[in-house]
Structure formats: C-alpha cells, structure tokens
C-alpha atoms as a PDB file:
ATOM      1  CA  UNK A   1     131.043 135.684  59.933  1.00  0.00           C
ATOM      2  CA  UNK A   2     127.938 136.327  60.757  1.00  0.00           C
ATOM      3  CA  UNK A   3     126.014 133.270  59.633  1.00  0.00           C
ATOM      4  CA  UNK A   4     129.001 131.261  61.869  1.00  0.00           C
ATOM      5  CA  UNK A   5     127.708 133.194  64.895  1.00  0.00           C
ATOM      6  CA  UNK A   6     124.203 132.489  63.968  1.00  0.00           C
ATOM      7  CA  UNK A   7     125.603 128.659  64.243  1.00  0.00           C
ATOM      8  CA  UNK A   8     127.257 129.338  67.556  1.00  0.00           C
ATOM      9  CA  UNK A   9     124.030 131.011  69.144  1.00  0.00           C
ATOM     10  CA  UNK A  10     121.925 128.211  67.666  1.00  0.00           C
ATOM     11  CA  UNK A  11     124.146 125.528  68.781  1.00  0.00           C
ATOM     12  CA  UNK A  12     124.594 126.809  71.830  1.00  0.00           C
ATOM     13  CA  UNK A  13     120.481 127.593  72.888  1.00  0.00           C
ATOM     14  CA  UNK A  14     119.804 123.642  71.602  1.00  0.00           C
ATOM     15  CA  UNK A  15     122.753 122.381  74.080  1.00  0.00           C
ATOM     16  CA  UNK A  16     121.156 124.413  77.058  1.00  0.00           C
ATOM     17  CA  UNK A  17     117.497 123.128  76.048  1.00  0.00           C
ATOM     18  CA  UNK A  18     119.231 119.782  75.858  1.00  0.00           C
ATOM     19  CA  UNK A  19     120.392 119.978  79.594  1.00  0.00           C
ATOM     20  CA  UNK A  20     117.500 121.345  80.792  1.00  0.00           C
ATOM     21  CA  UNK A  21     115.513 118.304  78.900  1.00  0.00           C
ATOM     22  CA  UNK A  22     117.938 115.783  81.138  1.00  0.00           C
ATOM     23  CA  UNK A  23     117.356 117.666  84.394  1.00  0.00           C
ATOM     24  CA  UNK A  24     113.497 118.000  83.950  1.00  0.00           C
ATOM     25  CA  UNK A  25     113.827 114.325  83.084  1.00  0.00           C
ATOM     26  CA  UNK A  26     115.511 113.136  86.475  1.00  0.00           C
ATOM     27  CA  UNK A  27     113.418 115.378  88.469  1.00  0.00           C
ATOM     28  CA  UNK A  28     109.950 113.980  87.297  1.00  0.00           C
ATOM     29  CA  UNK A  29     108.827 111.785  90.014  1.00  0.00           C
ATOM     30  CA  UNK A  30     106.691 108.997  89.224  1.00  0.00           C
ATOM     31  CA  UNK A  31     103.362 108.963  90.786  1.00  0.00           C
ATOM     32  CA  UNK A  32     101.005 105.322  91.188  1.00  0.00           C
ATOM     33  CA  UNK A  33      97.662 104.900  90.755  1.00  0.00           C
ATOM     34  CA  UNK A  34      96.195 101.983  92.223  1.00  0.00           C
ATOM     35  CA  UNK A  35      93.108 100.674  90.332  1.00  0.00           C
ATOM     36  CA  UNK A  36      90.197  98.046  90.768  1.00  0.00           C
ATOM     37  CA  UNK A  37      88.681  95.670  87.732  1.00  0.00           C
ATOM     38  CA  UNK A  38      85.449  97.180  88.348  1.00  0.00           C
ATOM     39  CA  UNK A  39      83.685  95.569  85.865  1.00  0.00           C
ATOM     40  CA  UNK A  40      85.027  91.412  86.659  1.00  0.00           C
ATOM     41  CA  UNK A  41      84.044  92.131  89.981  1.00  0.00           C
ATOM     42  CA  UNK A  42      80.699  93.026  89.760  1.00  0.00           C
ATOM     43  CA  UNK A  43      80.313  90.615  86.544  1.00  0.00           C
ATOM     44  CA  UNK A  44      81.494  87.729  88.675  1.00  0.00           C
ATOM     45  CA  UNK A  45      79.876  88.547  91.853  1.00  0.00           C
ATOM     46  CA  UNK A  46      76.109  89.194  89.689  1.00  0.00           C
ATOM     47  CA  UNK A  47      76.780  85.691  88.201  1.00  0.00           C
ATOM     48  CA  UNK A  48      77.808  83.878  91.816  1.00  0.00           C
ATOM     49  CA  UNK A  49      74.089  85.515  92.867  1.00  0.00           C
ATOM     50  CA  UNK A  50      72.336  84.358  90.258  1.00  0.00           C
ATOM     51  CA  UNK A  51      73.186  80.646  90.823  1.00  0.00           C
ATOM     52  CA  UNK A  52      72.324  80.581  94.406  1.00  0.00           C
ATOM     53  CA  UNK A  53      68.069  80.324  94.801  1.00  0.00           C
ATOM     54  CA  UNK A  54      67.758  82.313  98.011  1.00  0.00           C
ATOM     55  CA  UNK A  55      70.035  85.258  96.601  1.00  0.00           C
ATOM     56  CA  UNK A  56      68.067  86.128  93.446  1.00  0.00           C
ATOM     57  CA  UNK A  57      66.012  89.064  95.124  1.00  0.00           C
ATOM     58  CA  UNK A  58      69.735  90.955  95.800  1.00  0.00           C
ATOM     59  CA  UNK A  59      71.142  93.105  93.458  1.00  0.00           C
ATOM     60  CA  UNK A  60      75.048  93.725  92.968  1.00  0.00           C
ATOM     61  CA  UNK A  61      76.249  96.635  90.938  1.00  0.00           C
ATOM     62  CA  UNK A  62      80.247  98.794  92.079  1.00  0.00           C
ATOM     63  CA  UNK A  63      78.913 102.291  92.831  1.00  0.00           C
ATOM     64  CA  UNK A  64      81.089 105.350  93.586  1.00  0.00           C
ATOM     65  CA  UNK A  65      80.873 106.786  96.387  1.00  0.00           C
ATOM     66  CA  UNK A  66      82.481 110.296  97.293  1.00  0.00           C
ATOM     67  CA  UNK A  67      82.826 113.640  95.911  1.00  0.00           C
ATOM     68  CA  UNK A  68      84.439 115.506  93.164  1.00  0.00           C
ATOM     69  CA  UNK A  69      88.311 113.647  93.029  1.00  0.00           C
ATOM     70  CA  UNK A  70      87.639 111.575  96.321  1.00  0.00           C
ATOM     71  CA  UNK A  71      85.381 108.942  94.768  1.00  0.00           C
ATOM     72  CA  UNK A  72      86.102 105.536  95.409  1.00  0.00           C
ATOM     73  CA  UNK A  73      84.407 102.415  93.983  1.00  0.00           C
ATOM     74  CA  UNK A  74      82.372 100.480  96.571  1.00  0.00           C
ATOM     75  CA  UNK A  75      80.526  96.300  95.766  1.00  0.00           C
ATOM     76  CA  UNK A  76      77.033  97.127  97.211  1.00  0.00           C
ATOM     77  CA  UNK A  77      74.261  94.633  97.866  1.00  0.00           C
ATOM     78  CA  UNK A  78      70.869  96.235  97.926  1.00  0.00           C
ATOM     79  CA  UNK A  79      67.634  94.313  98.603  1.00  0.00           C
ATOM     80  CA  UNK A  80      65.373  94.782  96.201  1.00  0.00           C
ATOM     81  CA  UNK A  81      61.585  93.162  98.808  1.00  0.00           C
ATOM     82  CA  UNK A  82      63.061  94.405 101.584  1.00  0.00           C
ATOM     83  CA  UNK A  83      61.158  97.411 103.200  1.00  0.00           C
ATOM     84  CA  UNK A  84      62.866 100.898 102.630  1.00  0.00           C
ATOM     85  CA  UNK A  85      64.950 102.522 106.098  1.00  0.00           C
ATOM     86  CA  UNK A  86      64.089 106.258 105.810  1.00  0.00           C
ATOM     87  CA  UNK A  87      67.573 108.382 105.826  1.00  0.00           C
ATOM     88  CA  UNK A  88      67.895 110.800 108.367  1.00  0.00           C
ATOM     89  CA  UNK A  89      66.959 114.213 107.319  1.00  0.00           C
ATOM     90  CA  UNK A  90      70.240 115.555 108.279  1.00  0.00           C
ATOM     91  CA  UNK A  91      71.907 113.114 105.283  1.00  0.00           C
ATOM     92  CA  UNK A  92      69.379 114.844 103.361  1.00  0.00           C
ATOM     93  CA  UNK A  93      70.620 118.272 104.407  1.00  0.00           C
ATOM     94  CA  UNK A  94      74.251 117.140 103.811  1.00  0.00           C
ATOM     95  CA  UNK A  95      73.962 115.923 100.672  1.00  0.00           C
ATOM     96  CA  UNK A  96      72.488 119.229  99.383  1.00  0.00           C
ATOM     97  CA  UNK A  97      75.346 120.998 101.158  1.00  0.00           C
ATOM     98  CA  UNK A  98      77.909 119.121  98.817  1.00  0.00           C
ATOM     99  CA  UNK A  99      76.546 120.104  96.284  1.00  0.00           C
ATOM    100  CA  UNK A 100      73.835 117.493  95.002  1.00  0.00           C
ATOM    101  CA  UNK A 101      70.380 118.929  93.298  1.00  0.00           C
ATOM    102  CA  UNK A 102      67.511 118.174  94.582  1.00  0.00           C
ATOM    103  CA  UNK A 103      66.874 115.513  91.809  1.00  0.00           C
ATOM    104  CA  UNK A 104      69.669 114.266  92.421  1.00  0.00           C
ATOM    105  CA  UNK A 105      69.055 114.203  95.986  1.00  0.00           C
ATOM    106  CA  UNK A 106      65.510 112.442  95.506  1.00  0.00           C
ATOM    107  CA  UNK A 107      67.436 109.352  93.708  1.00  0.00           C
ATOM    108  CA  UNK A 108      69.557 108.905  96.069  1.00  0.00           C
ATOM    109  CA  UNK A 109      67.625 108.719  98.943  1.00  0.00           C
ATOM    110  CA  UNK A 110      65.359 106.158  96.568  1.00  0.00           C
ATOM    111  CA  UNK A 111      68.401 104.273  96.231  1.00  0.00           C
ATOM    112  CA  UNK A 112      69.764 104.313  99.934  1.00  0.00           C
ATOM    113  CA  UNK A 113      67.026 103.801 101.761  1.00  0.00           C
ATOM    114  CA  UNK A 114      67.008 100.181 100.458  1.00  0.00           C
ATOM    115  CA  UNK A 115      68.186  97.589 102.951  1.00  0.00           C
ATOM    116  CA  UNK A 116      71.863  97.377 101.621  1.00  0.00           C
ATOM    117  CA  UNK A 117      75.464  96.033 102.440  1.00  0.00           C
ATOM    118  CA  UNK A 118      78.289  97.609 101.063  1.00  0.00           C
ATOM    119  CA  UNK A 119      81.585  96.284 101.054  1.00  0.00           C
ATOM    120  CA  UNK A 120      85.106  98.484 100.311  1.00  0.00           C
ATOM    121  CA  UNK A 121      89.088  97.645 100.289  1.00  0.00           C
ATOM    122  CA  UNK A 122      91.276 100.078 100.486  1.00  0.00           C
ATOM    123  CA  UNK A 123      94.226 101.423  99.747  1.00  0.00           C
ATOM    124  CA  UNK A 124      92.744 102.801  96.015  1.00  0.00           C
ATOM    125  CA  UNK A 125      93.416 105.870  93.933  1.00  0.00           C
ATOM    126  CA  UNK A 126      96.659 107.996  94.022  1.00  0.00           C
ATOM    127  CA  UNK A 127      99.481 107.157  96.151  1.00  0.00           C
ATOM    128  CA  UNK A 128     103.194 107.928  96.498  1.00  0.00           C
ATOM    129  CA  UNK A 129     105.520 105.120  96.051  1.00  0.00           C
ATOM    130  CA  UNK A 130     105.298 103.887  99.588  1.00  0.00           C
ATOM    131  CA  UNK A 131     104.920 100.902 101.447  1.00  0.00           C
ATOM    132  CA  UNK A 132     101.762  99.219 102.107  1.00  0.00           C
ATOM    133  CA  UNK A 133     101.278  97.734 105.309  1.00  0.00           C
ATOM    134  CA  UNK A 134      97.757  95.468 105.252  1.00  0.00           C
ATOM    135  CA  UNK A 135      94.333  95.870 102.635  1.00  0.00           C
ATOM    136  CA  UNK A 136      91.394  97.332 105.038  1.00  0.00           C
ATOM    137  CA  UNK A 137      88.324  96.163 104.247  1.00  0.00           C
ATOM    138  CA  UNK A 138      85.126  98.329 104.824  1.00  0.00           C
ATOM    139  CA  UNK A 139      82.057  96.725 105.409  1.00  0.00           C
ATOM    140  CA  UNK A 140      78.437  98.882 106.519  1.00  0.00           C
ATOM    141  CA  UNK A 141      75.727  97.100 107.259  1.00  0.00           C
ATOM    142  CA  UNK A 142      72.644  98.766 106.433  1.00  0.00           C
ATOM    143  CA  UNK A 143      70.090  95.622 107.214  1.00  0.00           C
ATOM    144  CA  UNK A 144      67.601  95.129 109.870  1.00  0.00           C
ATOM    145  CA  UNK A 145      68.298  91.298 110.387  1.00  0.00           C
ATOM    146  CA  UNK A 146      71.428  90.108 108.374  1.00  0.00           C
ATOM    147  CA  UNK A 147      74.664  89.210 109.165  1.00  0.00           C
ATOM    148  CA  UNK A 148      77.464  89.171 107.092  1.00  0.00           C
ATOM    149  CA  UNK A 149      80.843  86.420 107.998  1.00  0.00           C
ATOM    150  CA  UNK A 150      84.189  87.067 106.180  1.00  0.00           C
ATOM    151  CA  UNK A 151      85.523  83.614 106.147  1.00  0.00           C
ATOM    152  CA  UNK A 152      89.056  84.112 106.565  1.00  0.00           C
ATOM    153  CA  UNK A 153      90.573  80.857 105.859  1.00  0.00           C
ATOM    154  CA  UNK A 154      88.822  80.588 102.403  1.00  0.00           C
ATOM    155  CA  UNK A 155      89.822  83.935 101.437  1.00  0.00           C
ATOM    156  CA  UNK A 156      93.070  84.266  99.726  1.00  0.00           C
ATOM    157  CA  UNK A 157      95.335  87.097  98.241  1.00  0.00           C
ATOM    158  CA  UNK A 158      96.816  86.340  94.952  1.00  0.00           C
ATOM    159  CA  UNK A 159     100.551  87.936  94.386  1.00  0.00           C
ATOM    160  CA  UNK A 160     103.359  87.465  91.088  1.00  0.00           C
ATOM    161  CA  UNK A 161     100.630  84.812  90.526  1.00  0.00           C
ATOM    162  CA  UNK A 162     100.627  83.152  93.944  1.00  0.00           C
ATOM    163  CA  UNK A 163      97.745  82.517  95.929  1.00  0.00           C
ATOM    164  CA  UNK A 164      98.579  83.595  99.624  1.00  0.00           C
ATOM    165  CA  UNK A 165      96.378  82.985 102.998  1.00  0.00           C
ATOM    166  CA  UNK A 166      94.884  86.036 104.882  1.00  0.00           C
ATOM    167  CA  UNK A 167      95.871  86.557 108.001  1.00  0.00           C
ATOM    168  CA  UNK A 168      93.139  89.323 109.780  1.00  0.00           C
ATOM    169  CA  UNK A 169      95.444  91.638 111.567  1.00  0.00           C
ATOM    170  CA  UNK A 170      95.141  91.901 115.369  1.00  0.00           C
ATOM    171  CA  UNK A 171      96.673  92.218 118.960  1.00  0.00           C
ATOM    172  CA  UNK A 172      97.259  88.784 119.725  1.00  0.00           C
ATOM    173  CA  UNK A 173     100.196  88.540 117.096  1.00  0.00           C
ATOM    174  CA  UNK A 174     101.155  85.998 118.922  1.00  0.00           C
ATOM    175  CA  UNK A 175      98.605  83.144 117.960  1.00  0.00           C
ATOM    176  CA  UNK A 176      99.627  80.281 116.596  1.00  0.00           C
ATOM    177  CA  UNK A 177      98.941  80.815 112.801  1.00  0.00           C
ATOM    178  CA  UNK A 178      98.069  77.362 112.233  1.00  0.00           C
ATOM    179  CA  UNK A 179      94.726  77.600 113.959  1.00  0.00           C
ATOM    180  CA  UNK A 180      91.344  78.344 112.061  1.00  0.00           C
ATOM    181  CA  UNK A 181      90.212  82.031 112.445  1.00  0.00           C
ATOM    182  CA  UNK A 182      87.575  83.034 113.800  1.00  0.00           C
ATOM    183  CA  UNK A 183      85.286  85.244 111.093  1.00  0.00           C
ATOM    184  CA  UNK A 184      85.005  88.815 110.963  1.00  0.00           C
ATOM    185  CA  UNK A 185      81.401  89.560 111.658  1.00  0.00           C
ATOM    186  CA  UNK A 186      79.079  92.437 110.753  1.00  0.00           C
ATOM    187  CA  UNK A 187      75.859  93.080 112.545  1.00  0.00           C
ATOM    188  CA  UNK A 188      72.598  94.445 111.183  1.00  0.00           C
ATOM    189  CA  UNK A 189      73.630  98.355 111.636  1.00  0.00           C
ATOM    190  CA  UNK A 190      76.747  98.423 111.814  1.00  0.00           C
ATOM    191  CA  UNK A 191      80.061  99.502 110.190  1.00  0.00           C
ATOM    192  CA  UNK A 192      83.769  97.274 110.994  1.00  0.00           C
ATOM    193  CA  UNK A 193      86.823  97.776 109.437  1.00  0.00           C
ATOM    194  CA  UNK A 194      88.822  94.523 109.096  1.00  0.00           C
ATOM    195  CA  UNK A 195      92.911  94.770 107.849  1.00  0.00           C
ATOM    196  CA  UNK A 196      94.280  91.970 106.720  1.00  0.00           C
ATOM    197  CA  UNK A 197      97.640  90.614 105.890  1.00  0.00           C
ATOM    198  CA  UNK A 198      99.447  87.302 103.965  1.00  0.00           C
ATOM    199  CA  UNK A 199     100.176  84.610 106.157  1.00  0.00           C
ATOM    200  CA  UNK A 200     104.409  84.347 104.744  1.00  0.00           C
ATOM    201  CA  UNK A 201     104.569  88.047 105.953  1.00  0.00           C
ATOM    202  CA  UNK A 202     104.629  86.852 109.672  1.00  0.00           C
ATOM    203  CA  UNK A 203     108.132  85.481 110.957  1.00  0.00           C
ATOM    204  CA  UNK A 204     108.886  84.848 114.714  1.00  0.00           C
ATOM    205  CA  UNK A 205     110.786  86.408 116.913  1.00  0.00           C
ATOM    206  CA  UNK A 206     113.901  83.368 117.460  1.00  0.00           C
ATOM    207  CA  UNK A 207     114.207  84.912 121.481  1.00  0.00           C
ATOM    208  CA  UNK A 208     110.540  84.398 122.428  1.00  0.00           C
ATOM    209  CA  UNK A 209     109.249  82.667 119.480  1.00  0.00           C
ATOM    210  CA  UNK A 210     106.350  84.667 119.575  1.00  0.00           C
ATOM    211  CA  UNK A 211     104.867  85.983 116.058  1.00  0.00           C
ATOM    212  CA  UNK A 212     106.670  89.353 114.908  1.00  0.00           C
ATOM    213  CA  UNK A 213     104.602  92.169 113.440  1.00  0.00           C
ATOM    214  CA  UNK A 214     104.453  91.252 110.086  1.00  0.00           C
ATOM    215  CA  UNK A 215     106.061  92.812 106.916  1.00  0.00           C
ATOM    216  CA  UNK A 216     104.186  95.381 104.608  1.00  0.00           C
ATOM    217  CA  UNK A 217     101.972  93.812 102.183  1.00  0.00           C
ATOM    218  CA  UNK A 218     103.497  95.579  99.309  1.00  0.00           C
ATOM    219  CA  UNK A 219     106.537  98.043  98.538  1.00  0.00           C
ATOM    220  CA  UNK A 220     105.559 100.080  95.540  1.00  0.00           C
ATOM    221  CA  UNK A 221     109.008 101.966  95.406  1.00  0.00           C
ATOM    222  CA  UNK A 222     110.404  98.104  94.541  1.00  0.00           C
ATOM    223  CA  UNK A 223     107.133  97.429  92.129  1.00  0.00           C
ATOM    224  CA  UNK A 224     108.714 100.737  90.066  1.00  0.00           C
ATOM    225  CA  UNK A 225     112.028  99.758  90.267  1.00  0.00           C
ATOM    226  CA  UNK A 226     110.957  96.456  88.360  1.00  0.00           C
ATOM    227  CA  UNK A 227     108.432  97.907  86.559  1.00  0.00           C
ATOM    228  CA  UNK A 228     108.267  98.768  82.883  1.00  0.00           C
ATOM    229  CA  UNK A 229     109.821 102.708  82.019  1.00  0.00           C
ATOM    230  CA  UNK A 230     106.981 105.160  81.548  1.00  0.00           C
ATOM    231  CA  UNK A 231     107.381 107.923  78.509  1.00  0.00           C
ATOM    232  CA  UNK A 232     106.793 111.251  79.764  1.00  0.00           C
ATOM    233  CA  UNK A 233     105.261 112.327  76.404  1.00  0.00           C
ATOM    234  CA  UNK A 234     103.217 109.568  75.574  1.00  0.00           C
ATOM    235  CA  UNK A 235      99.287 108.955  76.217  1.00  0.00           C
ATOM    236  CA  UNK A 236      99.188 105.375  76.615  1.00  0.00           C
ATOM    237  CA  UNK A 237      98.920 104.309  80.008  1.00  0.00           C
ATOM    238  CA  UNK A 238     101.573 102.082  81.467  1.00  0.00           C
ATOM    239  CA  UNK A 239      98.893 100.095  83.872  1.00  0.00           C
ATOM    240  CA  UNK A 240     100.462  96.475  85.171  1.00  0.00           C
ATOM    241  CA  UNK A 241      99.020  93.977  87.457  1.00  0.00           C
ATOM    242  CA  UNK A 242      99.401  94.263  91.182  1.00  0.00           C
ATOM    243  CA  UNK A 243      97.405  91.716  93.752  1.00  0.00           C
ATOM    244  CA  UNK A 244      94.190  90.406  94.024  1.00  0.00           C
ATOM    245  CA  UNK A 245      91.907  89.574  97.148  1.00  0.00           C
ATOM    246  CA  UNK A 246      88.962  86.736  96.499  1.00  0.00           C
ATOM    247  CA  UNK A 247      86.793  87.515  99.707  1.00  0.00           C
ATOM    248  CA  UNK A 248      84.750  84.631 100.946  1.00  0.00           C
ATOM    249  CA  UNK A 249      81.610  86.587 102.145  1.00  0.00           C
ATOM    250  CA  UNK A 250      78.757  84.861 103.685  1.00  0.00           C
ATOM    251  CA  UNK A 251      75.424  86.388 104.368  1.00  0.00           C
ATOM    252  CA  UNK A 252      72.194  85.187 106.653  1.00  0.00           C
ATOM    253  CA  UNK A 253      69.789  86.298 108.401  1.00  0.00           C
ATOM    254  CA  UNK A 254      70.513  86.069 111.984  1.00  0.00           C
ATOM    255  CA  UNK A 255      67.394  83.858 113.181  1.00  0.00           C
ATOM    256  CA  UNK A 256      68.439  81.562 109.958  1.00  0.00           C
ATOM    257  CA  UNK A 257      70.347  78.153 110.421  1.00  0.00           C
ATOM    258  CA  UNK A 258      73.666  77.857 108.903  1.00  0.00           C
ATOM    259  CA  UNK A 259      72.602  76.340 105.924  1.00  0.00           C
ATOM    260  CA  UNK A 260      70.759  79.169 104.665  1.00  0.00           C
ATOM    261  CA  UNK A 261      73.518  80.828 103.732  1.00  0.00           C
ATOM    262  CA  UNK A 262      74.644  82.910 100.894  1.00  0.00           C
ATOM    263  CA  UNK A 263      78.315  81.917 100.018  1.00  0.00           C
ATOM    264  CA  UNK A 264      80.268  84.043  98.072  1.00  0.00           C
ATOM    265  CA  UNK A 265      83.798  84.864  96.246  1.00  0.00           C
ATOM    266  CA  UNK A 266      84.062  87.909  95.385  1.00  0.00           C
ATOM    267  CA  UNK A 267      87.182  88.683  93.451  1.00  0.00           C
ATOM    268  CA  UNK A 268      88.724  92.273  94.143  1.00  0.00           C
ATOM    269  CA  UNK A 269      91.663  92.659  91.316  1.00  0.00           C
ATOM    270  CA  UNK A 270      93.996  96.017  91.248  1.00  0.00           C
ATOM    271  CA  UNK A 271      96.229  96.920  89.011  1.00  0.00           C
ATOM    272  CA  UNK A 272      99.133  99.608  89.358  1.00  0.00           C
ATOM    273  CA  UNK A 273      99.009 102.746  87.002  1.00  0.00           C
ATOM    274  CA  UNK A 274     102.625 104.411  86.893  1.00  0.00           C
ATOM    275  CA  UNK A 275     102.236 107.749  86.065  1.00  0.00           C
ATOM    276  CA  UNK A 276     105.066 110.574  85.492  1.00  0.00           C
ATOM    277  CA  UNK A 277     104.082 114.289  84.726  1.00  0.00           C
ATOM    278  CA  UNK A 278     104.918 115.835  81.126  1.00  0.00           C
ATOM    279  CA  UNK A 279     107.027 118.727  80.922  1.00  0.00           C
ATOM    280  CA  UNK A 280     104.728 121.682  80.167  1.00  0.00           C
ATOM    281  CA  UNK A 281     106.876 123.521  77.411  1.00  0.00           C
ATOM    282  CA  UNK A 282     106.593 122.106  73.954  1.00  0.00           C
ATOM    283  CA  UNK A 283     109.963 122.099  72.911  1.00  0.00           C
ATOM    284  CA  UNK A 284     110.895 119.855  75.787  1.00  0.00           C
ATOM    285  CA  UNK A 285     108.314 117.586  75.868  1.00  0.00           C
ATOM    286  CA  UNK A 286     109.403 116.930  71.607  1.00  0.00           C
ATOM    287  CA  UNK A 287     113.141 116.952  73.288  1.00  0.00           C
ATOM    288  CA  UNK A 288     112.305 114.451  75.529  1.00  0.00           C
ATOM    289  CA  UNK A 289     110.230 112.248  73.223  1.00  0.00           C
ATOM    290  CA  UNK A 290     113.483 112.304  70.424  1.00  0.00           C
ATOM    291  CA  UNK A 291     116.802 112.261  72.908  1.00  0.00           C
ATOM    292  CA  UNK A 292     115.711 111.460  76.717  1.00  0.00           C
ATOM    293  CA  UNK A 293     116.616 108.205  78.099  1.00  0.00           C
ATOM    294  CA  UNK A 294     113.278 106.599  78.319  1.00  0.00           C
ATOM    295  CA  UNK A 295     112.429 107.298  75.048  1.00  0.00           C
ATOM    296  CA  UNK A 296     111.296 104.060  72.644  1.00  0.00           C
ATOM    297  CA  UNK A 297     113.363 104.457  69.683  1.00  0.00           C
ATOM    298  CA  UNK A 298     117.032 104.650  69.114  1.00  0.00           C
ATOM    299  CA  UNK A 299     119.002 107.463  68.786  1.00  0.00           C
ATOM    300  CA  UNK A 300     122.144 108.768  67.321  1.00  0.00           C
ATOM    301  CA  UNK A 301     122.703 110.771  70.651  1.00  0.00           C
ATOM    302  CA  UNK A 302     123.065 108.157  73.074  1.00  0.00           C
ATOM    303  CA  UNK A 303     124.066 105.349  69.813  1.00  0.00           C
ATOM    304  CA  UNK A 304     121.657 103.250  70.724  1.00  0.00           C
ATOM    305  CA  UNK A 305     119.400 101.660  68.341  1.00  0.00           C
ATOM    306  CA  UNK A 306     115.551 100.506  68.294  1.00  0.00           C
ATOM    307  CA  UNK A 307     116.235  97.654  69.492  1.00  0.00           C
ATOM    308  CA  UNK A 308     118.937  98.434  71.991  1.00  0.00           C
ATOM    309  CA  UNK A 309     116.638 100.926  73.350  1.00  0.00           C
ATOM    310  CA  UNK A 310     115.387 100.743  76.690  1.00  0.00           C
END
C-alpha cells in the first residue's frame, strides 16, 4: 500500500512539474538582438582604402563606443598626417567621471584628438519585437577641411536577398521619387543624422496622389514568426540574416575639385539574434529540453519522432 502511494505522490509531483514546464514555456518571450558583421565591414572598407592613392594616409578600424552594456560599434576614419585637435578639458573630466583611469584616459585622448570621421547606423543591440520604421545613420565630423557626401542613389539596402533603393527620409514626402537626390552632406565640425528608407515602402495616396508616409522598414514580430524555433536550454545561438546597407560615402576636402574624391562602399550587414530566457530551476530547464514543444528530438509524449519534430 504504501509503495502504491509512493507511486501516486511521485506521479502526481512529475504531472504538476510537467504543467508548470508548459506554462513557463508559453510565457518566455523571445527577445532580438540585432547585430553588425563587424569584421567584413571594416575588412572591406580597409581594402576599398587601400586601392585608392589619395586615401592611403586614413586608417579604418569599427571601434566601440559607449559604456558598460551601452556600447555600440562605430566605422571610424582617423587621419593619421593630419595635425591633432586638442579635446576639451571638460571631455577629459567626463571621461574620468565614467569611470576611465587615467591611462586609459591618456590613450584616448591620443586617439581622439586625431582628425577623424565616424560613421554609425542604428537601430543595434537589444530590441523587443517591434517594428522598425527607417535605419539612422550617424555621421560626426571631426575634420578641419573635409566634407563627407552620402550618395543616395548609389546606396542600396539589400533585403530576402533583394537589393532595394534608399530613399533619405524627409518633409517633402511628396517628391516625385523618380528624381536624383540630392546628397546628405557633413561639414568639417559637425554631427547630422540622416534616416533613410526603401524606395517600394512609399505608395501614394490614390485622392491626392501625393507620396504616403512610407511603411516600416522591418517588422521583427513577422521576422520571428518565420523564423527558425529557439531551444530554451540550449547554448547555440539561433543568429539569421536580416538586411544590409552598402553606403556610398564620398570624402574631399572642401577647396578640392570633384575629382579628388574618395569613393567608397561601405557594406553595413546585421544579422538578427533570437534569444528566449532559460528557466532558472534545473529540473525544468531538463523538462523542457526532453518534453517541451520546441525541443529537437522526438518524443513519446507528444508521439512525435526525430524527424517529425519541429
């Protein structure tokens, strides 16, 4: 008798672990992570340099910029002849307030006072699934005499394996798309933030027939839907491909003639990192890696087999 209630009571505790195993299981929300190919973009944009005669004094290297989690990877262009620009002593006095030490301090200001452009696209790092309306593009221009041209029309965004056009967001939605754009321009000392769409977003309005504001640039709730199932209790990182932006960036100095110019592609690929959180307790982590839904392997539970499994 009592080794049948021993049964019952063990039956019973698996069957509630069981349920609570399903409901952790539905409740874990998936979190993205939206990544750039650090190294192919500074690979690709050091070789582009390196093949035009007038660019070989400029080095390009991806450099983080931030502090503690809010880092964020950045192309910068530094200027290896040109004179340094002393940083304001209160950047000096801020750093150390975040935290840097004075060594670490010193190399920084060694590094930054170089002349230097820096260029940044955003949205990166941890999101919620959400939509995303346009890619901003940061550019700071830390030069005494340069300019810098985004060439819109020979700039593309690459989606599902299609190359798209970029559209540069602004008021006049109106425009007639067809037309050449003008370039975003950056002046010596100065910072502009540029967003930027995909010319099939835009649709007209059939009333006016004046240019709509256009759809978001990406749904990531729809990019999980299709996306491959991520396993709670494994380590291996479900990362998948999500767009790309090839940036035609042009730089001269600004008493130069056009043909001076420094042309370049620079190729800014993310990928998409689905992440879900682990159940903390042991046993259902293992219960979820045996008998939950996403698991690999079949199982007697839900009579699926290895290769039915989703």
């Amino acid at each position: 008798m009592n080794e049948l209630l021993l049964a019952v009571y063990i039956l019973v505790v698996l069957y509630v672990l069981y349920q609570m195993a399903l409901s952790l299981e539905k409740q874990q929300e998936a979190k993205v992570i939206i990544g750039l190919d650090e190294a192919f973009l500074e690979e690709q944009t050091v070789r582009q340099l390196s093949m035009q005669p007038g660019a070989r004094n400029i080095r390009a290297k991806v450099e983080k910029v931030g502090f503690g989690k809010n880092k964020f990877s950045v192309l910068a262009f530094t200027f290896e002849q040109a004179p340094p620009i002393p940083i304001p002593p209160k950047d000096l006095e801020k750093w150390e307030k975040d935290g840097m030490t004075p060594q670490q301090v010193s190399q920084r200001n060694q590094e930054w006072s170089k002349e230097r452009i820096s260029i940044q696209v955003l949205p990166v790092g941890e999101k919620k699934a959400v939509l995303i309306p346009f890619l901003s593009i940061d550019v700071k221009n830390k030069t005494r005499d340069l300019q810098i041209h985004l060439d819109w029309d020979y700039s593309s965004i690459e989606m599902f394996g299609q190359g798209n056009r970029v559209i540069r967001s602004t008021s006049n939605t109106f425009r007639d798309l067809s037309q050449p754009q003008i370039f975003g321009t950056v002046n010596p000392n100065r910072v502009v933030r540029f967003d930027v769409n995909i010319e099939r977003n835009y649709t007209r309005d059939p009333q006016t027939n004046q240019l709509k504001q256009p759809m978001p640039l990406a749904n990531l709730e729809q990019r999980l839907a299709s996306a491959k199932l991520t396993d709670p209790t494994s380590t291996e990182k479900n990362i998948e491909p999500l767009y790309g932006l090839d940036l035609m960036v042009r730089i001269k100095g600004t008493a130069e003639p056009d043909n001076k110019m420094i042309n370049l592609l620079v190729p800014f690929a993310f990928n998409l990192e689905i992440k879900v959180d682990p159940p903390a307790f042991p046993p259902l982590r293992w219960f979820l890696r045996v008998f939950g839904a996403n698991r690999e392997k079949g199982s007697w539970l839900w009579g699926t087999t290895k290769e039915g499994a989703q």
